[in-house]
PDB file of N, CA and C in Angstrom:
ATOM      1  N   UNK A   1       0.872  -1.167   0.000  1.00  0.00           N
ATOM      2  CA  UNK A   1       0.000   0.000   0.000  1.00  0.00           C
ATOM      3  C   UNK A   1       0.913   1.222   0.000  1.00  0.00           C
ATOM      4  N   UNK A   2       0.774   1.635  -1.122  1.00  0.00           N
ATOM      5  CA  UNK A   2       1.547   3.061  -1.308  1.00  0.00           C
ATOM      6  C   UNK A   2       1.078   4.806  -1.516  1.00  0.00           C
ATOM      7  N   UNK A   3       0.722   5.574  -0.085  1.00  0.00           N
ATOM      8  CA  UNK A   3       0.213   6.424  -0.618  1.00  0.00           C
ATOM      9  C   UNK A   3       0.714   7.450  -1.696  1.00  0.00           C
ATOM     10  N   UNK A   4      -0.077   7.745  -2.641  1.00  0.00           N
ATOM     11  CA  UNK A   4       0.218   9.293  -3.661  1.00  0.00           C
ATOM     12  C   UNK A   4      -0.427   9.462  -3.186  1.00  0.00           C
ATOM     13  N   UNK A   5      -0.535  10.401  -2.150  1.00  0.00           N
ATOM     14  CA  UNK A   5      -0.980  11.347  -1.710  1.00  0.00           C
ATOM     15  C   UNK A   5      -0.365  11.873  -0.285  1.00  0.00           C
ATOM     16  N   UNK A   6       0.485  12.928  -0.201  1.00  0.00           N
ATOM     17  CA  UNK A   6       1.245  12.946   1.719  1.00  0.00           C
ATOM     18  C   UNK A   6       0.223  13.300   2.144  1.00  0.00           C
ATOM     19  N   UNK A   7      -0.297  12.207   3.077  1.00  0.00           N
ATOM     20  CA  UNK A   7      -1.113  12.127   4.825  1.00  0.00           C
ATOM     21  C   UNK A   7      -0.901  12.641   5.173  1.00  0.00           C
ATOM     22  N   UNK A   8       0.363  13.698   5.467  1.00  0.00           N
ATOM     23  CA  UNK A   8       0.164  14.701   6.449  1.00  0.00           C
ATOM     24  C   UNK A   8      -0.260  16.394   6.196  1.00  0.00           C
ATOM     25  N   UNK A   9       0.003  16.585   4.979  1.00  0.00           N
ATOM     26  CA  UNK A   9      -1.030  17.351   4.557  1.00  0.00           C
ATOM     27  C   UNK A   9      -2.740  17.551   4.328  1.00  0.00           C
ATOM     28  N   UNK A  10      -2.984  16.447   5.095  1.00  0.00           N
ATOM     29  CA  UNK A  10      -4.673  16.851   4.792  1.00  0.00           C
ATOM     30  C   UNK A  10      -5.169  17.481   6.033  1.00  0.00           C
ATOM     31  N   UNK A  11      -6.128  18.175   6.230  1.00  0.00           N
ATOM     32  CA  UNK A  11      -6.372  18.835   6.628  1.00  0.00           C
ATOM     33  C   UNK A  11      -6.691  18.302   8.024  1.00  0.00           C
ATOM     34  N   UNK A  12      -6.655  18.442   9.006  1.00  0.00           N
ATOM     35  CA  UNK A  12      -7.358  18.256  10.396  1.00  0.00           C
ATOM     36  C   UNK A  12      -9.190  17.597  10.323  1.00  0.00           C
ATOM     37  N   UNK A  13      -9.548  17.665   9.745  1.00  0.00           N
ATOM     38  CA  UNK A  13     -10.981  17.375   9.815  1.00  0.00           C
ATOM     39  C   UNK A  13     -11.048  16.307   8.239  1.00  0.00           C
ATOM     40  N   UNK A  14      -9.667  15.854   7.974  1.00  0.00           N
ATOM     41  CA  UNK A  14      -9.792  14.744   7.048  1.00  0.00           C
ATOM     42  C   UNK A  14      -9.497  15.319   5.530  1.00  0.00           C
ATOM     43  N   UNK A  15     -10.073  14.552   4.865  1.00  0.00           N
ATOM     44  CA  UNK A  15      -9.727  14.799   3.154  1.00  0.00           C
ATOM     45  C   UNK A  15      -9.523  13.389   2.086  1.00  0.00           C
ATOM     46  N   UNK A  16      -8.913  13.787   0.852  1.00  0.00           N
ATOM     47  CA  UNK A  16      -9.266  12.299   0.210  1.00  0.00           C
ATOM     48  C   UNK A  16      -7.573  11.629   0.171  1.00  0.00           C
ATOM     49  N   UNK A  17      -7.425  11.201   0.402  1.00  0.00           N
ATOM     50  CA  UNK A  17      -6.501   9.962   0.646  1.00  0.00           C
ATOM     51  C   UNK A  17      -6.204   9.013  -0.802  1.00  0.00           C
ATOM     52  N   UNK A  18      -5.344   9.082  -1.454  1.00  0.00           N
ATOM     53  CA  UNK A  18      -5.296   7.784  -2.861  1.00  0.00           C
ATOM     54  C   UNK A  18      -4.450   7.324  -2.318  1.00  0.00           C
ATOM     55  N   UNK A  19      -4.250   6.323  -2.349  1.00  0.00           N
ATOM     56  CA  UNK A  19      -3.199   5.046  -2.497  1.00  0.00           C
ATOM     57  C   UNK A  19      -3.381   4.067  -3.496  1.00  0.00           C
ATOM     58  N   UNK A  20      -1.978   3.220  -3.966  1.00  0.00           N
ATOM     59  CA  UNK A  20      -1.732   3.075  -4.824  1.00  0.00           C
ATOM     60  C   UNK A  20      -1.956   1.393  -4.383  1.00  0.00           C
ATOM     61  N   UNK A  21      -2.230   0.285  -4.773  1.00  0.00           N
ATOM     62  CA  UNK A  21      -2.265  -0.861  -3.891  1.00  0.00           C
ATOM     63  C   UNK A  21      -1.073  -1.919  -5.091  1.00  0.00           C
ATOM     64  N   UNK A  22       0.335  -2.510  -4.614  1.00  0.00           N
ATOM     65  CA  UNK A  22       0.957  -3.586  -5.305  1.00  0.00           C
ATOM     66  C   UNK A  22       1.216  -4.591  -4.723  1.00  0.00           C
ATOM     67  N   UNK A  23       1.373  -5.585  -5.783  1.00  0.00           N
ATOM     68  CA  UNK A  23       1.371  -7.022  -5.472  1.00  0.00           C
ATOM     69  C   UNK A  23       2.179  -7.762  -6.149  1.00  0.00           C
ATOM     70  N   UNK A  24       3.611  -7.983  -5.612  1.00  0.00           N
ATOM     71  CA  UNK A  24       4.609  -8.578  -6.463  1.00  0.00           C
ATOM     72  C   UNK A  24       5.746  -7.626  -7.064  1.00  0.00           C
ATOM     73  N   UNK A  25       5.053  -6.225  -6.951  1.00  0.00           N
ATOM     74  CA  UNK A  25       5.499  -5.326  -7.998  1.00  0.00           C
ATOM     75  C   UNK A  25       4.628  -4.552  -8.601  1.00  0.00           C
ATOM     76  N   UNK A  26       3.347  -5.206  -8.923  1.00  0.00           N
ATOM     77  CA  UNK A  26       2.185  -5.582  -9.805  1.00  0.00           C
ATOM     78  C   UNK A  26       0.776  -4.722  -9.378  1.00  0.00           C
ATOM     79  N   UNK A  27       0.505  -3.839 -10.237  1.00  0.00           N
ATOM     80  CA  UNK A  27      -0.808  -2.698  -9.281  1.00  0.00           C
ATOM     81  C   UNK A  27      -1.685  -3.781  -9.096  1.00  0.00           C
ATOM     82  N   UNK A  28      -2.424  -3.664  -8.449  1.00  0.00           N
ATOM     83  CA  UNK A  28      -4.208  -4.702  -8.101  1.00  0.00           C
ATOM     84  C   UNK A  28      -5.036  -3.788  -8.344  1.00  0.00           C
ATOM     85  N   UNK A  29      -5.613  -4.592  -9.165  1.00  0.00           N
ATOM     86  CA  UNK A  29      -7.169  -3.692 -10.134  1.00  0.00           C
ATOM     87  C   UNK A  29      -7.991  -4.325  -9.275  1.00  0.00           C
ATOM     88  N   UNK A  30      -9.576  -3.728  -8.688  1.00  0.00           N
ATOM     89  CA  UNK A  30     -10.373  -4.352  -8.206  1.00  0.00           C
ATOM     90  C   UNK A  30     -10.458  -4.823  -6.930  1.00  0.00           C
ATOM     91  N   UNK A  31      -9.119  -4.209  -6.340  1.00  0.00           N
ATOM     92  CA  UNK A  31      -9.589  -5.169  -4.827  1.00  0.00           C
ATOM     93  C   UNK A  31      -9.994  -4.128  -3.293  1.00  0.00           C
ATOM     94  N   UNK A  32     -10.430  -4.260  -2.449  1.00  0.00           N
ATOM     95  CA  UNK A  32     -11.481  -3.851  -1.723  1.00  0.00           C
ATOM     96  C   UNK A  32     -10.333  -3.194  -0.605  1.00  0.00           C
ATOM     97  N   UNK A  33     -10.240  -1.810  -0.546  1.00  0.00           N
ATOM     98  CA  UNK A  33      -9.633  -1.040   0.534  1.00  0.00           C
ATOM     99  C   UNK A  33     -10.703  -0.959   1.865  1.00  0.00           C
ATOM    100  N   UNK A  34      -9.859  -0.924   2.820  1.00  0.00           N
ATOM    101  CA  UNK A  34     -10.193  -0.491   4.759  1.00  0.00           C
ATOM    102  C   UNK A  34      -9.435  -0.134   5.364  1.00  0.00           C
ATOM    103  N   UNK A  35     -10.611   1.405   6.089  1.00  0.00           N
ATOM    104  CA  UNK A  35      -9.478   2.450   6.008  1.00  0.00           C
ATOM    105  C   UNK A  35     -10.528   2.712   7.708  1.00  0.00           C
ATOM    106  N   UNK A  36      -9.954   2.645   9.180  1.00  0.00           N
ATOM    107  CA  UNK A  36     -10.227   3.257   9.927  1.00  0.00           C
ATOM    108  C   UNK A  36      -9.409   3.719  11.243  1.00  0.00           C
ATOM    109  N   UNK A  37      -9.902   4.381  12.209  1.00  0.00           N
ATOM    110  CA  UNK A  37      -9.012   5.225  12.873  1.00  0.00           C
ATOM    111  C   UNK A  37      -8.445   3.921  13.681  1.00  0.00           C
ATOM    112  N   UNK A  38      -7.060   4.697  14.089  1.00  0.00           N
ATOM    113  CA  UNK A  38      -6.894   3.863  15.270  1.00  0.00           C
ATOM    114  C   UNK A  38      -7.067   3.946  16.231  1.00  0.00           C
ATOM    115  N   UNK A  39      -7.806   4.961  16.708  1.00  0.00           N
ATOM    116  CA  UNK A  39      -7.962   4.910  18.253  1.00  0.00           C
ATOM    117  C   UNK A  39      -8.833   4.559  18.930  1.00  0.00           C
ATOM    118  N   UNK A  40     -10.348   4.107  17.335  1.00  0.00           N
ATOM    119  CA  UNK A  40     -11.087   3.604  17.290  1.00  0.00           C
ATOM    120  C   UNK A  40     -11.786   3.075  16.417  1.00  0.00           C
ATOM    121  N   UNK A  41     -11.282   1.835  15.990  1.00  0.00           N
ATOM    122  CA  UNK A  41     -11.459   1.165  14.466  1.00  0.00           C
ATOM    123  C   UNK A  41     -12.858   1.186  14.027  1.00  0.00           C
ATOM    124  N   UNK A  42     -13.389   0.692  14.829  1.00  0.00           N
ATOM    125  CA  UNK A  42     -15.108   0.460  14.476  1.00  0.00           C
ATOM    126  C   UNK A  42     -16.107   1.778  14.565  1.00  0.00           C
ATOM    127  N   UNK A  43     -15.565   3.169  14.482  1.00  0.00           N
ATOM    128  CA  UNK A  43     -16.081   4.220  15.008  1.00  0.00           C
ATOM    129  C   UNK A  43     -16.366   4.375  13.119  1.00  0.00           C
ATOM    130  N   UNK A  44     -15.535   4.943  12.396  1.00  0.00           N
ATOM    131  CA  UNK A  44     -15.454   5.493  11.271  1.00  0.00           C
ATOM    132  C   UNK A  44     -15.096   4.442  10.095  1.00  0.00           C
ATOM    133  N   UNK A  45     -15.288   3.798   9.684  1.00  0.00           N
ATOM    134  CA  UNK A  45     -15.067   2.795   8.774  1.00  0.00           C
ATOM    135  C   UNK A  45     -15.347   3.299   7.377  1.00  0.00           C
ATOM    136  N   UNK A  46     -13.712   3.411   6.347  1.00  0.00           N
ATOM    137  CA  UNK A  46     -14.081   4.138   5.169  1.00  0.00           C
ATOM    138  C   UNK A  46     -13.723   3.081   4.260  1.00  0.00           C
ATOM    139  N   UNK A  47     -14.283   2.878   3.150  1.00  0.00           N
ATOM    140  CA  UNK A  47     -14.199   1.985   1.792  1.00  0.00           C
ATOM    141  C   UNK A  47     -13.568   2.161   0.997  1.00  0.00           C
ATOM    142  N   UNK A  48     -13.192   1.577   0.149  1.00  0.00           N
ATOM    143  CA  UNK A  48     -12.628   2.110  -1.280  1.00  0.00           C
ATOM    144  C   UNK A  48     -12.375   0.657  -2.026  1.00  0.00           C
ATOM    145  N   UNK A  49     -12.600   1.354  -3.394  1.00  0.00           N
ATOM    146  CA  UNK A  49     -11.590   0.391  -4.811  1.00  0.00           C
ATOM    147  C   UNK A  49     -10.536  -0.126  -5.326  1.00  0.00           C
ATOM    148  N   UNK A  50      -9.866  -0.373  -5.324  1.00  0.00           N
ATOM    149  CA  UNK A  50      -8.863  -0.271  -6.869  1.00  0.00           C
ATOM    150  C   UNK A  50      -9.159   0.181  -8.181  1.00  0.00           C
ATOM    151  N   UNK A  51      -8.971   1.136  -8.748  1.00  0.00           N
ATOM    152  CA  UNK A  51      -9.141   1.126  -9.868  1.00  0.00           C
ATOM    153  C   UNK A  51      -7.814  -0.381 -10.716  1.00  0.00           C
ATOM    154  N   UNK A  52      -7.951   0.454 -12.330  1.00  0.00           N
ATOM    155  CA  UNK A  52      -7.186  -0.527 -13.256  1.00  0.00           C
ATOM    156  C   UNK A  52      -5.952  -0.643 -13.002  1.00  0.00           C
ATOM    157  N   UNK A  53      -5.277   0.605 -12.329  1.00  0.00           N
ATOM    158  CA  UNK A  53      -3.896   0.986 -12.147  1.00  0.00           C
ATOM    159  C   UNK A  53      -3.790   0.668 -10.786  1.00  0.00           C
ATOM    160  N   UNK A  54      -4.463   0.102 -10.109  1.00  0.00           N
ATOM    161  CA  UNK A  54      -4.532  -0.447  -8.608  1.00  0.00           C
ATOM    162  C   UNK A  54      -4.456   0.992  -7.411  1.00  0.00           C
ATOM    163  N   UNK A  55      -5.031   2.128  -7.871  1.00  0.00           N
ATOM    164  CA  UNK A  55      -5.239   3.335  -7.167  1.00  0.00           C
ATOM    165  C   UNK A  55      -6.674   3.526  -6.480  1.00  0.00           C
ATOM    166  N   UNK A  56      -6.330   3.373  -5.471  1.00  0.00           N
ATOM    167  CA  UNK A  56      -7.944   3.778  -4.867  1.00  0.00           C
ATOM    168  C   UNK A  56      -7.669   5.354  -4.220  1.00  0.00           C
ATOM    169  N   UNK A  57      -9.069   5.346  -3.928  1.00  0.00           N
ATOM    170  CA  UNK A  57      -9.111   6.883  -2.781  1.00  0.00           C
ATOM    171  C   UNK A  57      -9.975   6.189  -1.796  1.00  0.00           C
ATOM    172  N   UNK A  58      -9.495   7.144  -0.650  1.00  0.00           N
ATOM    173  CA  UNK A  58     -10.335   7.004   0.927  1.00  0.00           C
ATOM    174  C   UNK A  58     -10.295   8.256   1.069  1.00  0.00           C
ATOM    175  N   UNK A  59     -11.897   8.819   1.515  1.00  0.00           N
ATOM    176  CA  UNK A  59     -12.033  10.470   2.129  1.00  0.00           C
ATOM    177  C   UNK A  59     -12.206  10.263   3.540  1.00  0.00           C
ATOM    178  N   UNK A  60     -11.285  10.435   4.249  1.00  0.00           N
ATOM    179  CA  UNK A  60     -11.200  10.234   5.629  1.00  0.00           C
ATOM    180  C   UNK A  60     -11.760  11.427   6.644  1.00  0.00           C
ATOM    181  N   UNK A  61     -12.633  11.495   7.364  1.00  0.00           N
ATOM    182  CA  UNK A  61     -13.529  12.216   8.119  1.00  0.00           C
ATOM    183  C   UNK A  61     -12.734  13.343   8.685  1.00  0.00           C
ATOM    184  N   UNK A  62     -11.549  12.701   9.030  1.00  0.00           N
ATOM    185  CA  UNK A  62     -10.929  13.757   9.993  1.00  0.00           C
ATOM    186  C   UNK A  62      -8.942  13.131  10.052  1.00  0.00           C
ATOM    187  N   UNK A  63      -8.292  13.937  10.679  1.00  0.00           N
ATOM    188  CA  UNK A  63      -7.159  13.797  10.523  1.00  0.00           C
ATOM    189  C   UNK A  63      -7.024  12.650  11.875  1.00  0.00           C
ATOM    190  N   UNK A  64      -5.476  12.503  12.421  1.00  0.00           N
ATOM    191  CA  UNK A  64      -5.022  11.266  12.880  1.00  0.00           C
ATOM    192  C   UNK A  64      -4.309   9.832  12.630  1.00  0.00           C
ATOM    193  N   UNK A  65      -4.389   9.079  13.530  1.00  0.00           N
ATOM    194  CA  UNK A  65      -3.969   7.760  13.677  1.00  0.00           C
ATOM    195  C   UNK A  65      -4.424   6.903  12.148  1.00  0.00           C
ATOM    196  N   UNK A  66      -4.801   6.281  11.264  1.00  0.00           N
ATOM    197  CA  UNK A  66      -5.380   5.568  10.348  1.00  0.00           C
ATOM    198  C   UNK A  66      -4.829   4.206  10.023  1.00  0.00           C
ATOM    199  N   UNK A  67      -5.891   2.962   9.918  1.00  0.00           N
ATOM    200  CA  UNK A  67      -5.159   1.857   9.502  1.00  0.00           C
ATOM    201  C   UNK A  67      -5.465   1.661   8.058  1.00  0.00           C
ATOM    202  N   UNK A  68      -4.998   1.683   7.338  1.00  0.00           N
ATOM    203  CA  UNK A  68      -5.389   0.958   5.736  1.00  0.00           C
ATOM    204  C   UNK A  68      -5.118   0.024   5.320  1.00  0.00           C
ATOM    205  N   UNK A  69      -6.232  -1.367   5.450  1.00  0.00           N
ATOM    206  CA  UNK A  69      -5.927  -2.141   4.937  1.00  0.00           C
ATOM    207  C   UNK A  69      -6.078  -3.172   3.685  1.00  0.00           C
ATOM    208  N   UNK A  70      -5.585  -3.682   3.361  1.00  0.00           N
ATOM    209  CA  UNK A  70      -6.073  -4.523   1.768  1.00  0.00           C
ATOM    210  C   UNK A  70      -5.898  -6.381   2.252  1.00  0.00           C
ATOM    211  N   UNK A  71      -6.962  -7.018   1.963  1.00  0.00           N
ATOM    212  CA  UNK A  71      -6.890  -8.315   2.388  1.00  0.00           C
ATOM    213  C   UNK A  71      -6.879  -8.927   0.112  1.00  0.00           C
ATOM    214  N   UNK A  72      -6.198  -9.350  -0.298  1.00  0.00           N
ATOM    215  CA  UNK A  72      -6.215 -10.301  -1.509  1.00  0.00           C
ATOM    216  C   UNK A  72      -6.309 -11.530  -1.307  1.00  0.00           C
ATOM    217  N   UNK A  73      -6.761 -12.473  -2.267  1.00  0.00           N
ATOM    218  CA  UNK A  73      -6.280 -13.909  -2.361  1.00  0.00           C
ATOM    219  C   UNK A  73      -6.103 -13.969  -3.958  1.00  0.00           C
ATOM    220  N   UNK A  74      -5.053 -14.682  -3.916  1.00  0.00           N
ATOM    221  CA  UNK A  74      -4.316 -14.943  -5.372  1.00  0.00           C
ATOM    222  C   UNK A  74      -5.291 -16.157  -6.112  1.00  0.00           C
ATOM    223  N   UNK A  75      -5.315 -16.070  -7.197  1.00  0.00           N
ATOM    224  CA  UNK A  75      -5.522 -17.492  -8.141  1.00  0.00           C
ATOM    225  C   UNK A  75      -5.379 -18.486  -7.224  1.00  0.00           C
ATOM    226  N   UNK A  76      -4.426 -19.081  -6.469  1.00  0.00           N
ATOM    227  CA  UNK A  76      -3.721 -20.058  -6.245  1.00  0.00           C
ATOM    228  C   UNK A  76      -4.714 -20.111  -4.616  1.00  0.00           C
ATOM    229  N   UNK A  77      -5.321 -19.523  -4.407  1.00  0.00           N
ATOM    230  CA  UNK A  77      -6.287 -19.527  -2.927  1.00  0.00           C
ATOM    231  C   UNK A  77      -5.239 -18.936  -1.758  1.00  0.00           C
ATOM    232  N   UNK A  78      -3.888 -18.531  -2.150  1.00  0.00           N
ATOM    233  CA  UNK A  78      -3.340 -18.144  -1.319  1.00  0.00           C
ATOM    234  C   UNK A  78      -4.020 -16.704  -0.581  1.00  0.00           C
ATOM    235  N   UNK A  79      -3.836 -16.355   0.403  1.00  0.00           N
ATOM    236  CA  UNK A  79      -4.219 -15.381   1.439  1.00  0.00           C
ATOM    237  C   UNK A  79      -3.474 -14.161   1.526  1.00  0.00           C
ATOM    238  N   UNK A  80      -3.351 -12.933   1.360  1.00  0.00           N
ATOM    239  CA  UNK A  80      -2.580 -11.843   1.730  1.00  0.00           C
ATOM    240  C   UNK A  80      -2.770 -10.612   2.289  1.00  0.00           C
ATOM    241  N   UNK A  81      -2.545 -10.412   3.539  1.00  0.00           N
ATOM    242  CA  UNK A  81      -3.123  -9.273   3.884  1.00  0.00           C
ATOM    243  C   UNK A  81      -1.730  -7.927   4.397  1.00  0.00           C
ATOM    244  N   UNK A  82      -2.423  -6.884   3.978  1.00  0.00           N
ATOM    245  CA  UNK A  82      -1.207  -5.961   4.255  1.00  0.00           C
ATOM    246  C   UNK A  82      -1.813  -4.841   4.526  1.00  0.00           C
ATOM    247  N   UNK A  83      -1.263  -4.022   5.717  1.00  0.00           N
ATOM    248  CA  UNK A  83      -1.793  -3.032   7.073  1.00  0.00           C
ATOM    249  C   UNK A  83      -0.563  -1.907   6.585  1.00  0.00           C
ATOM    250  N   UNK A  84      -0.902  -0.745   6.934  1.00  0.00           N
ATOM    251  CA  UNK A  84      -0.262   0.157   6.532  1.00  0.00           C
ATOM    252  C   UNK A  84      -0.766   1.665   7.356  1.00  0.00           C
ATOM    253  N   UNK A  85      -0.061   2.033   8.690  1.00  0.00           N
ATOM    254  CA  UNK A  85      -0.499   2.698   9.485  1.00  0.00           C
ATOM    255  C   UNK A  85      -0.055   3.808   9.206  1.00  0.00           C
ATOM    256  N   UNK A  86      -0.465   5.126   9.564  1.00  0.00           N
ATOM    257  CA  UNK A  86      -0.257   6.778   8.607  1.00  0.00           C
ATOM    258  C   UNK A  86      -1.049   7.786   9.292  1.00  0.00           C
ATOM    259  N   UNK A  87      -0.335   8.975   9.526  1.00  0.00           N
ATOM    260  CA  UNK A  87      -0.925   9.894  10.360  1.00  0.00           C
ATOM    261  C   UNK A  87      -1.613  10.678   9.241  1.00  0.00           C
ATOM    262  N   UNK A  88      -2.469  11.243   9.467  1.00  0.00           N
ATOM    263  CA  UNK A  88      -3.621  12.221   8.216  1.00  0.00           C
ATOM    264  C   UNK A  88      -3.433  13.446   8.994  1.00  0.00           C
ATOM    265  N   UNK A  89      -3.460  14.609   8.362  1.00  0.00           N
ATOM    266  CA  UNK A  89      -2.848  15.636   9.021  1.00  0.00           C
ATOM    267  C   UNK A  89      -2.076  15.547   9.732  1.00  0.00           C
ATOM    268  N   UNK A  90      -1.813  16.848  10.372  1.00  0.00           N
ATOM    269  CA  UNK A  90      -0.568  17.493  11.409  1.00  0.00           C
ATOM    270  C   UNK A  90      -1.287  16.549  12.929  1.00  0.00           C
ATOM    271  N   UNK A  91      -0.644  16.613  13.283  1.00  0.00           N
ATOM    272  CA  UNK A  91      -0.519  15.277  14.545  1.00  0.00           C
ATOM    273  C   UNK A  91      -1.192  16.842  15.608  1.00  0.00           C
TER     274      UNK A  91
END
């Protein structure tokens, strides 16, 4: 999970968030972003895509703690999950 976009420039009360999602090297088209705070995961729960180029956006409510995560499974039924923690605004 690679953001284009610096997290710490968004504003205090949140903003839109892209990240880039790879696999192998390899963008992921299509697969299902989760994006919530950490200080309270189940409070704010934000969604997102992949597009073709494996870029999603998350508009995150407000600045802070954030987990983003991407769960895949390959062809092969293999399992992959990858967490990627990031402050959104000025701390």
């Amino acid at each position: 999970i690679v953001p284009q976009t610096d997290p710490v420039l968004l504003a205090r009360d949140g903003g839109r968030l892209e990240v880039q999602v790879l696999f192998e090297r390899e963008p992921l088209a299509g697969v299902n972003l989760l994006a919530m705070p950490k200080r309270d995961p189940m409070e704010s729960i934000v969604t997102g895509v992949t597009d073709e180029i494996g870029v999603g956006s998350l508009d995150l409510p407000r600045g802070g703690l954030w987990l983003i995560q991407v769960n895949y499974k390959t062809r092969k039924k293999e399992r992959f999950r990858s967490t990627l923690v990031l402050q959104a605004g000025q701390p």
